[in-house]
Protein backbone atom coordinates (compact mmCIF):
# COMPACT_ATOMS: atom_id res chain seq x y z
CA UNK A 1 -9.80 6.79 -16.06
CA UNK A 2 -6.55 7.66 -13.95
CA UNK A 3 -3.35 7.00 -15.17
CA UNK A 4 -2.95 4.36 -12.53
CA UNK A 5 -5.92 2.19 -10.81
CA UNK A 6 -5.12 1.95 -6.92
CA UNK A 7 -5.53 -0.19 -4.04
CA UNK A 8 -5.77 0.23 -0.32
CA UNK A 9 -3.88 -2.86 1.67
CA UNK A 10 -3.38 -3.11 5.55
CA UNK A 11 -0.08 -4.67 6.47
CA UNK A 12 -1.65 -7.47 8.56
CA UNK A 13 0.56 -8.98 11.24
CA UNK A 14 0.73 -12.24 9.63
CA UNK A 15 1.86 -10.90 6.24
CA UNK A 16 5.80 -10.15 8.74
CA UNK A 17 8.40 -12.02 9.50
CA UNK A 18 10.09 -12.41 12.86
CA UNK A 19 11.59 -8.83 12.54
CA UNK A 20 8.59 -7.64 11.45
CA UNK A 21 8.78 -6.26 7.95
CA UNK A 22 6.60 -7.95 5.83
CA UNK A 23 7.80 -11.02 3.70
CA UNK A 24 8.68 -10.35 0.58
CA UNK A 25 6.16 -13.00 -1.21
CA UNK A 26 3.25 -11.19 -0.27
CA UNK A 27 4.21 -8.09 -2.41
CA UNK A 28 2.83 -10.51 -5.18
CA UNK A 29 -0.63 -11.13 -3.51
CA UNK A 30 -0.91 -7.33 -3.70
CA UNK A 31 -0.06 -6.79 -6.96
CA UNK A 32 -2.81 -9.22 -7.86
CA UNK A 33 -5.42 -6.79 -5.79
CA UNK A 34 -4.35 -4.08 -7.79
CA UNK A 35 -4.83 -6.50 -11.16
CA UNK A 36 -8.18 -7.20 -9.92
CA UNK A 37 -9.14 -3.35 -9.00
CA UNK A 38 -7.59 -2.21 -12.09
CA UNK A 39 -9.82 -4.26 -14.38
CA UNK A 40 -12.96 -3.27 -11.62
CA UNK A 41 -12.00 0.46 -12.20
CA UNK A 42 -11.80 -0.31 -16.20
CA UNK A 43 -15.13 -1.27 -15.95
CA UNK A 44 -15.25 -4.78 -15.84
CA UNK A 45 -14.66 -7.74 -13.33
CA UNK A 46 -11.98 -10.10 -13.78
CA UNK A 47 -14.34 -13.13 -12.81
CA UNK A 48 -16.93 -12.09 -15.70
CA UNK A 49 -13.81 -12.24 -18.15
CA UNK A 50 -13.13 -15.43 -16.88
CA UNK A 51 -16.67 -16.91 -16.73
CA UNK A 52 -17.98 -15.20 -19.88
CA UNK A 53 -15.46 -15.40 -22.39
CA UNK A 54 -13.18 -18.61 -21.14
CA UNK A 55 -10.17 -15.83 -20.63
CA UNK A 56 -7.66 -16.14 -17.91
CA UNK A 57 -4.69 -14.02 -17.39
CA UNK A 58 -1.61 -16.18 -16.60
CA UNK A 59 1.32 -14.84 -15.12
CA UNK A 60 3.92 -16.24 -16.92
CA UNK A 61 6.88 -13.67 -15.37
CA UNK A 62 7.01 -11.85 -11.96
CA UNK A 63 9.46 -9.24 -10.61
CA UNK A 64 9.64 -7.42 -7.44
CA UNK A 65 12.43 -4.32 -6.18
CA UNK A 66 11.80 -3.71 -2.98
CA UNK A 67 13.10 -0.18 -2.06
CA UNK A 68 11.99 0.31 1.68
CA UNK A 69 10.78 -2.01 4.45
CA UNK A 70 6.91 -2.01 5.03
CA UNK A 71 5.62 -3.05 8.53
CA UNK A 72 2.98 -4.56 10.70
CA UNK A 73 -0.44 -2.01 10.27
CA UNK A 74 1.25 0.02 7.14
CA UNK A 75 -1.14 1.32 5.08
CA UNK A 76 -0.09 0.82 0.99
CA UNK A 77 -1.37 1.90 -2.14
CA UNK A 78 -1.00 -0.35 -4.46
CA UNK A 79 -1.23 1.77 -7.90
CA UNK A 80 -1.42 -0.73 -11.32
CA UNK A 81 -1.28 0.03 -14.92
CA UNK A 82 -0.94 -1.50 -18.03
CA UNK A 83 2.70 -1.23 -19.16
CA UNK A 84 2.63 -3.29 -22.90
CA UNK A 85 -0.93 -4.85 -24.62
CA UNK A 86 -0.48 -7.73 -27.23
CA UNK A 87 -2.60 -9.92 -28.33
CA UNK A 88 -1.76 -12.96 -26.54
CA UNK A 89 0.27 -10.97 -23.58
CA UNK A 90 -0.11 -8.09 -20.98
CA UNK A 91 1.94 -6.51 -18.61
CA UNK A 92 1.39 -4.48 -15.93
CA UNK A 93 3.59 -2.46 -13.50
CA UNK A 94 3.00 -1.60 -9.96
CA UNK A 95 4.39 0.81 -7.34
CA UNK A 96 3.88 -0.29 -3.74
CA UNK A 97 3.83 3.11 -1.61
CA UNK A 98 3.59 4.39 2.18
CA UNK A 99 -0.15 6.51 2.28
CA UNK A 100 0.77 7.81 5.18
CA UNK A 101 4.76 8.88 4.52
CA UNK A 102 3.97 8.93 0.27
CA UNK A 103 7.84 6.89 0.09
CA UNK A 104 8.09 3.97 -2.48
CA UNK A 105 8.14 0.84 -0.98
CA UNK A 106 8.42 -1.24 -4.37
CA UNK A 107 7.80 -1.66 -8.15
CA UNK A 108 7.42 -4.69 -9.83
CA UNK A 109 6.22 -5.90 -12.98
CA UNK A 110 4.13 -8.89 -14.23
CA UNK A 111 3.59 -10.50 -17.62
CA UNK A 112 0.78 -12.24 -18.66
CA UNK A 113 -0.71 -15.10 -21.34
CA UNK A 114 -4.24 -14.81 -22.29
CA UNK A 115 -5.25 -18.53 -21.85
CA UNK A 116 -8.26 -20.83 -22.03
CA UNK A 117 -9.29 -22.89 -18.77
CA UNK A 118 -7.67 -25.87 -19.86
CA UNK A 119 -4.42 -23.10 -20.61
CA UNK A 120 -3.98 -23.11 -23.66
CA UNK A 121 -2.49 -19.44 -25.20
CA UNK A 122 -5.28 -17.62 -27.05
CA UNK A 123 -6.02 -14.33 -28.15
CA UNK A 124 -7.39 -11.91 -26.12
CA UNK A 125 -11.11 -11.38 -26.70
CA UNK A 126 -12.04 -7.63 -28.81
CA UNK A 127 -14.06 -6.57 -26.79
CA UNK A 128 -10.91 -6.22 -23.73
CA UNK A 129 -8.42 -4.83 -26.14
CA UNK A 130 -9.56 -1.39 -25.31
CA UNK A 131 -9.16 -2.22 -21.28
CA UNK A 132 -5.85 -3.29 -21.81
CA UNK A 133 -3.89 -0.75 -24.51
CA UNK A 134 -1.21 0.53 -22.53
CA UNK A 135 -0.82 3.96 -24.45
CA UNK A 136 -4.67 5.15 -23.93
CA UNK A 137 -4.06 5.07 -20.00
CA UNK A 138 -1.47 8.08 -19.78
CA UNK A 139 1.12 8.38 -17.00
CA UNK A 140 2.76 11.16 -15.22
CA UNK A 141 6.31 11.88 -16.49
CA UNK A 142 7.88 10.35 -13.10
CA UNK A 143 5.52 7.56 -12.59
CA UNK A 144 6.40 6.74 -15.79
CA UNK A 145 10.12 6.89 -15.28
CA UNK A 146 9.70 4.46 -12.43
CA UNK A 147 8.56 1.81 -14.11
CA UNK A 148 10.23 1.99 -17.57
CA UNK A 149 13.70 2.49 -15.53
CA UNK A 150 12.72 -1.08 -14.08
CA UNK A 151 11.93 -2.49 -16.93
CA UNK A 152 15.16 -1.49 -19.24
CA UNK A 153 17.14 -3.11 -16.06
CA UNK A 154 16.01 -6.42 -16.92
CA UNK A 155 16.10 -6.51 -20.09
């Protein structure tokens, strides 16, 4: 596996506002892609976790730092990893960036509670643990300065 899973997104016109950069809520709809392509690119669907094993990842925190504007027909990679396992919690960071122009648009960083569907905490089944341990998905030295730099600001 990369060090990252990524995700192709098309700024559609509707995602702008009047000036046309694109809202800043919808940052969060693609950071769910890339949660969703991330666990497809682990080697599992989301859905089946869901469906199979009564396991839903809630997000329980969300942060976005939006760096440059993206526009109307932009083309972003959304690039997701897993930042911190535990057994009742994940986080993952993202990087929002250009294809075309390679500049970073955003980071963020969500965090997550493994819950039932009626959602209630519980711990996250064994046989995801190995998906989601952050330190057997290395990073590149600056990718990996990106996001920890991030995180230590909020904390």
């Amino acid at each position: 596996m990369k060090e990252y899973a990524e995700a192709t997104v098309r700024v559609r016109y509707a995602e702008t506002d009047q000036m046309g950069v694109v809202y800043h809520g919808n940052y969060f709809t693609w950071f769910e892609v890339g949660r969703v392509e991330l666990c497809r690119q682990l080697g599992f669907e989301y859905k089946q976790m869901e469906i199979e094993d009564d396991s839903f990842i809630v997000v329980a925190e969300a942060s976005c730092r939006y760096k440059r504007p993206a526009r109307f027909d932009d083309v972003l990679a959304v690039r997701t990893r897993v930042t911190e396992s535990q057994r009742r919690t994940i986080r993952f960071g993202y990087e929002v960036l250009n294809q075309a122009s390679g500049e970073l648009i955003a980071t963020g960083e969500t965090l997550h509670v493994i819950c039932d569907r009626l959602g209630r905490p519980k711990s996250l089944p064994e046989k995801y643990r190995c998906y989601f341990e952050a330190d057997s998905h290395p990073r590149p030295a600056d990718s990996r300065a990106k996001i920890s730099s991030t995180s230590e600001k909020k904390r």
